[in-house]
C-alpha atoms as a PDB file:
ATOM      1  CA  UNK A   1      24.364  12.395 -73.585  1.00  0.00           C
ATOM      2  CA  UNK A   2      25.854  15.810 -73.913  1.00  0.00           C
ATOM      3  CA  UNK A   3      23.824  18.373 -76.142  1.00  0.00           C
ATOM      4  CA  UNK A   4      24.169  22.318 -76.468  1.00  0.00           C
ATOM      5  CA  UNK A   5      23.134  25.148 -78.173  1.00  0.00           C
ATOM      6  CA  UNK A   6      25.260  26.611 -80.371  1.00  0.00           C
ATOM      7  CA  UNK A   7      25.842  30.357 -81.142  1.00  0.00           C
ATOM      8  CA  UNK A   8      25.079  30.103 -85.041  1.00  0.00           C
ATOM      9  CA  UNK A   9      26.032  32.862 -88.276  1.00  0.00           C
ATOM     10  CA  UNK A  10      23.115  34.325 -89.735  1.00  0.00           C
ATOM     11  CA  UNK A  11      23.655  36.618 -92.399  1.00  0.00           C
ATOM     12  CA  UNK A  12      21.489  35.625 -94.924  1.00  0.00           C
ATOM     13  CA  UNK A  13      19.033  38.230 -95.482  1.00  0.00           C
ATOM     14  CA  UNK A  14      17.020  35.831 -97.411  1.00  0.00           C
ATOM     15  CA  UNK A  15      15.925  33.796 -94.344  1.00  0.00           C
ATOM     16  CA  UNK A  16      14.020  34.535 -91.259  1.00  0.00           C
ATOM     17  CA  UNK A  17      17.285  34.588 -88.948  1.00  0.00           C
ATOM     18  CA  UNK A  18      19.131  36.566 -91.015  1.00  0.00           C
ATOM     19  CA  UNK A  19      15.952  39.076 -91.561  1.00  0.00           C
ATOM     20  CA  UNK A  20      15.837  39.494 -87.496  1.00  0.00           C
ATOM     21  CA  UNK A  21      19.579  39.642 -87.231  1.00  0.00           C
ATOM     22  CA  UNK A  22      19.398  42.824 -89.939  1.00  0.00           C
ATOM     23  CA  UNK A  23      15.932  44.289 -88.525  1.00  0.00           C
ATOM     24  CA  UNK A  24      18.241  43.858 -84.969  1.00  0.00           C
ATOM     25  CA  UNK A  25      21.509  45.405 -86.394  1.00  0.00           C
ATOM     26  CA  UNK A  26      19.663  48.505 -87.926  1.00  0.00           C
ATOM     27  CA  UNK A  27      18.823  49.218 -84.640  1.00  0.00           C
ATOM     28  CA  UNK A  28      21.638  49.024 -82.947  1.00  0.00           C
ATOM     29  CA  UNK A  29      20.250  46.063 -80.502  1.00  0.00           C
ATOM     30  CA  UNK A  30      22.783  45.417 -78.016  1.00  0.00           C
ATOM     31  CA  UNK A  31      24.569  41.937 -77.787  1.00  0.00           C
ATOM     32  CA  UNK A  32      22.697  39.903 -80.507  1.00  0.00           C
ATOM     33  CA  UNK A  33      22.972  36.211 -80.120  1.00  0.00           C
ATOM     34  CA  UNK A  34      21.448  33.357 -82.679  1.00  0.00           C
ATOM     35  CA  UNK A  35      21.332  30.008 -80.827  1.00  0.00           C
ATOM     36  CA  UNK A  36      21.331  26.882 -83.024  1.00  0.00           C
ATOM     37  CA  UNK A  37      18.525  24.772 -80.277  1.00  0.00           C
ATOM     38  CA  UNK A  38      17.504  22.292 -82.631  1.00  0.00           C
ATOM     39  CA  UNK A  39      19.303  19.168 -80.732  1.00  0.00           C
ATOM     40  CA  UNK A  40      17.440  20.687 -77.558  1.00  0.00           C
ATOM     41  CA  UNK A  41      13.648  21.111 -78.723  1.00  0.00           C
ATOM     42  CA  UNK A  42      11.578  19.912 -81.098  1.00  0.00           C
ATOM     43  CA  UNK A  43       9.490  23.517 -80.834  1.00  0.00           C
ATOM     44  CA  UNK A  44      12.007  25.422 -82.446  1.00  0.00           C
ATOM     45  CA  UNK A  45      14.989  25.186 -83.971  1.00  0.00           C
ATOM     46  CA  UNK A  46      16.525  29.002 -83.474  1.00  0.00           C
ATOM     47  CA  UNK A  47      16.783  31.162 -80.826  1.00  0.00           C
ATOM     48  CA  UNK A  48      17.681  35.041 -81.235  1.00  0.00           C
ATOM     49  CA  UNK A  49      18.795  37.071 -78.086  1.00  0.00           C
ATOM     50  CA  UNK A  50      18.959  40.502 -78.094  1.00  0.00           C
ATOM     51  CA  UNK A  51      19.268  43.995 -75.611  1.00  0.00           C
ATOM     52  CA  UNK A  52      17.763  46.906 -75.938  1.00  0.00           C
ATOM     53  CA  UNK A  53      19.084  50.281 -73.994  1.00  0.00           C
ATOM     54  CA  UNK A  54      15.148  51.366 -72.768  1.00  0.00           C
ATOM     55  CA  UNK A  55      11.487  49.913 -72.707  1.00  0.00           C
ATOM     56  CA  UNK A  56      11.194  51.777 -75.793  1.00  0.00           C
ATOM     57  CA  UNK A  57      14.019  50.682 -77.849  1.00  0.00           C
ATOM     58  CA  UNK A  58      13.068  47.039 -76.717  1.00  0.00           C
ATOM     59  CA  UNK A  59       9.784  47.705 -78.213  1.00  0.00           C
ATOM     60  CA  UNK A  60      11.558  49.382 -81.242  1.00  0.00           C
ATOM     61  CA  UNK A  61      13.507  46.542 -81.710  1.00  0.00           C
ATOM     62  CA  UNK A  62      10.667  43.835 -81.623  1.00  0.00           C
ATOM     63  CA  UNK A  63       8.747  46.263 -84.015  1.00  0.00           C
ATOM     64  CA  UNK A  64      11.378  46.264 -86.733  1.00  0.00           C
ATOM     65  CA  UNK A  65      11.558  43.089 -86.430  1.00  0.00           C
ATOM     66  CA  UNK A  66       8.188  41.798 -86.946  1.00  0.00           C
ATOM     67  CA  UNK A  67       7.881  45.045 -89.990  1.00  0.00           C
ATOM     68  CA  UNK A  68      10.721  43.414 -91.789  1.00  0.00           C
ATOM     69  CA  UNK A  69       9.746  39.646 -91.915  1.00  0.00           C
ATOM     70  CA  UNK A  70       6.255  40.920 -92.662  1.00  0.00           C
ATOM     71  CA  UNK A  71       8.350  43.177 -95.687  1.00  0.00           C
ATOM     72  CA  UNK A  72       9.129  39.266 -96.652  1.00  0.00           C
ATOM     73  CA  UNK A  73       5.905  37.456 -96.298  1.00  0.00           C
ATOM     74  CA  UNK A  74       6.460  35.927 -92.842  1.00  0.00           C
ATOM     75  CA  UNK A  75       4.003  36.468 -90.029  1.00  0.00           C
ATOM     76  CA  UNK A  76       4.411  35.636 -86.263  1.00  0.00           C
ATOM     77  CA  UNK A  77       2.417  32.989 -84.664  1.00  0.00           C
ATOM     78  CA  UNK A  78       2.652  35.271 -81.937  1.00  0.00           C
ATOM     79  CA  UNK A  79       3.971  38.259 -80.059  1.00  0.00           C
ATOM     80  CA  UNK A  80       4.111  38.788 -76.008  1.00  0.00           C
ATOM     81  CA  UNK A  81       4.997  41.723 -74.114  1.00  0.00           C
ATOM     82  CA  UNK A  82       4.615  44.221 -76.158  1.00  0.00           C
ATOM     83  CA  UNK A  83       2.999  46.469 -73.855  1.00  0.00           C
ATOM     84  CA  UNK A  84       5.176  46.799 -71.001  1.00  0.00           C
ATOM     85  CA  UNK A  85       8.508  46.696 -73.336  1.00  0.00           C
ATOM     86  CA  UNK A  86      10.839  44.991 -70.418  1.00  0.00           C
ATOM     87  CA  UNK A  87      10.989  41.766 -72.642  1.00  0.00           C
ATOM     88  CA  UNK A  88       9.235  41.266 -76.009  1.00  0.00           C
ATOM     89  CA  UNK A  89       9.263  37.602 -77.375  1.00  0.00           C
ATOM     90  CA  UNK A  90       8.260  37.430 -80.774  1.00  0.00           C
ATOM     91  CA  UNK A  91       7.318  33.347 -81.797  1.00  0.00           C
ATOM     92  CA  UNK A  92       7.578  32.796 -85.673  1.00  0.00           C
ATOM     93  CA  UNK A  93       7.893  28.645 -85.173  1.00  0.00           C
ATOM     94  CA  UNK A  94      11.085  27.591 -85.882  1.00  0.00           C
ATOM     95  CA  UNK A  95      12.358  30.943 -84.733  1.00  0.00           C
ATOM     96  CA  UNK A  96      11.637  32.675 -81.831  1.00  0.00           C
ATOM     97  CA  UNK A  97      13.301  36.257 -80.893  1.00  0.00           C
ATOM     98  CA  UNK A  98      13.451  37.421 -77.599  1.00  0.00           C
ATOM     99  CA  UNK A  99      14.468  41.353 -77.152  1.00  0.00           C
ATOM    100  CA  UNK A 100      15.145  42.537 -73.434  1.00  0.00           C
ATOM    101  CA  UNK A 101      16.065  45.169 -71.256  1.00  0.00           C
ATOM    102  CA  UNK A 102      19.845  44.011 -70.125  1.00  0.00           C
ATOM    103  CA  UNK A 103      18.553  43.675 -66.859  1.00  0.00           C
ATOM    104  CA  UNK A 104      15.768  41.078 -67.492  1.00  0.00           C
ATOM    105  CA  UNK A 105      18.233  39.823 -69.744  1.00  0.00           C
ATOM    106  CA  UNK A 106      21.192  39.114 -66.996  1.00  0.00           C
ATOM    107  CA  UNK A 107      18.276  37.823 -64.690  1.00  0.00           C
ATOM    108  CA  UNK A 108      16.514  35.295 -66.779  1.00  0.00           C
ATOM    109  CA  UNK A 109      20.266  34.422 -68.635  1.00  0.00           C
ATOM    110  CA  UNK A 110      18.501  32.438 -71.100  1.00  0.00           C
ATOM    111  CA  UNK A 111      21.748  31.894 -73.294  1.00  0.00           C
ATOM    112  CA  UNK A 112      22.910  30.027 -70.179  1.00  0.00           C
ATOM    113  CA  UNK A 113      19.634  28.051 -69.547  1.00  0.00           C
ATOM    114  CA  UNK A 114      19.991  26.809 -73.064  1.00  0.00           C
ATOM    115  CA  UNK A 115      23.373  26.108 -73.274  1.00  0.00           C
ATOM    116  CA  UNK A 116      23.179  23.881 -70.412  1.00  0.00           C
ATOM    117  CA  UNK A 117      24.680  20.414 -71.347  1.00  0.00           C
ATOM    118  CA  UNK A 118      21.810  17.605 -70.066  1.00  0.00           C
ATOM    119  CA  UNK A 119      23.896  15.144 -68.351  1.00  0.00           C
ATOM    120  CA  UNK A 120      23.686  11.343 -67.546  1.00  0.00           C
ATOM    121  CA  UNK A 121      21.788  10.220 -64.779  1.00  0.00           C
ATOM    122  CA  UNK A 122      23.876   9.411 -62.440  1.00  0.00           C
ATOM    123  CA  UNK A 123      24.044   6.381 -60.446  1.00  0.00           C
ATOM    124  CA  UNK A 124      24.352   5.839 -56.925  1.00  0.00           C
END
């Protein structure tokens, strides 16, 4: 069985991905990715990756996020890391944003971890 996330277009900015790809873009987040996941976990079905330059524009980023979906009605089931500002995940169910400082980012390389293709068992 071979399954993989794919990078996805979302430019509705009627939808939730398309609301944190514009609240990304108008801040100039660096690197923005939106992973389609939903053949990988049943927890979510998007994931969107983003950079920011500094703790604060990390925090910026995850702000304008969360200020724009809550412009549209939607509210996070939850937000982590606010406070420190080296990675800020912000969980709204089906999608969950993470915003990072590049280096966290290149260290925890989630676009790789969930692009990894799960493999058969293989027999001996």
């Amino acid at each position: 069985m071979t399954t993989k996330a794919t990078a996805v277009d979302a430019s509705d900015e009627n939808d939730l991905l398309g609301i944190a790809r514009l609240a990304l873009d108008d801040l100039k987040a660096l690197d923005p990715v939106v992973m389609d996941v939903r053949s990988l976990s049943s927890v979510m079905d998007y994931l969107v990756i983003a950079s920011g330059t500094s703790s604060r524009h990390v925090k910026s980023l995850a702000d304008n996020v969360l200020m724009k979906a809550k412009e549209q009605g939607l509210r996070p089931l939850g937000v982590e890391g606010e406070r420190v500002g080296e990675w800020v995940l912000v969980d709204f169910g089906d999608v969950v944003v993470h915003v990072m400082q590049p280096a966290t980012r290149s260290f925890y390389d989630l676009e790789r971890l969930w692009s990894v293709r799960a493999e058969e068992p293989q027999s001996d």
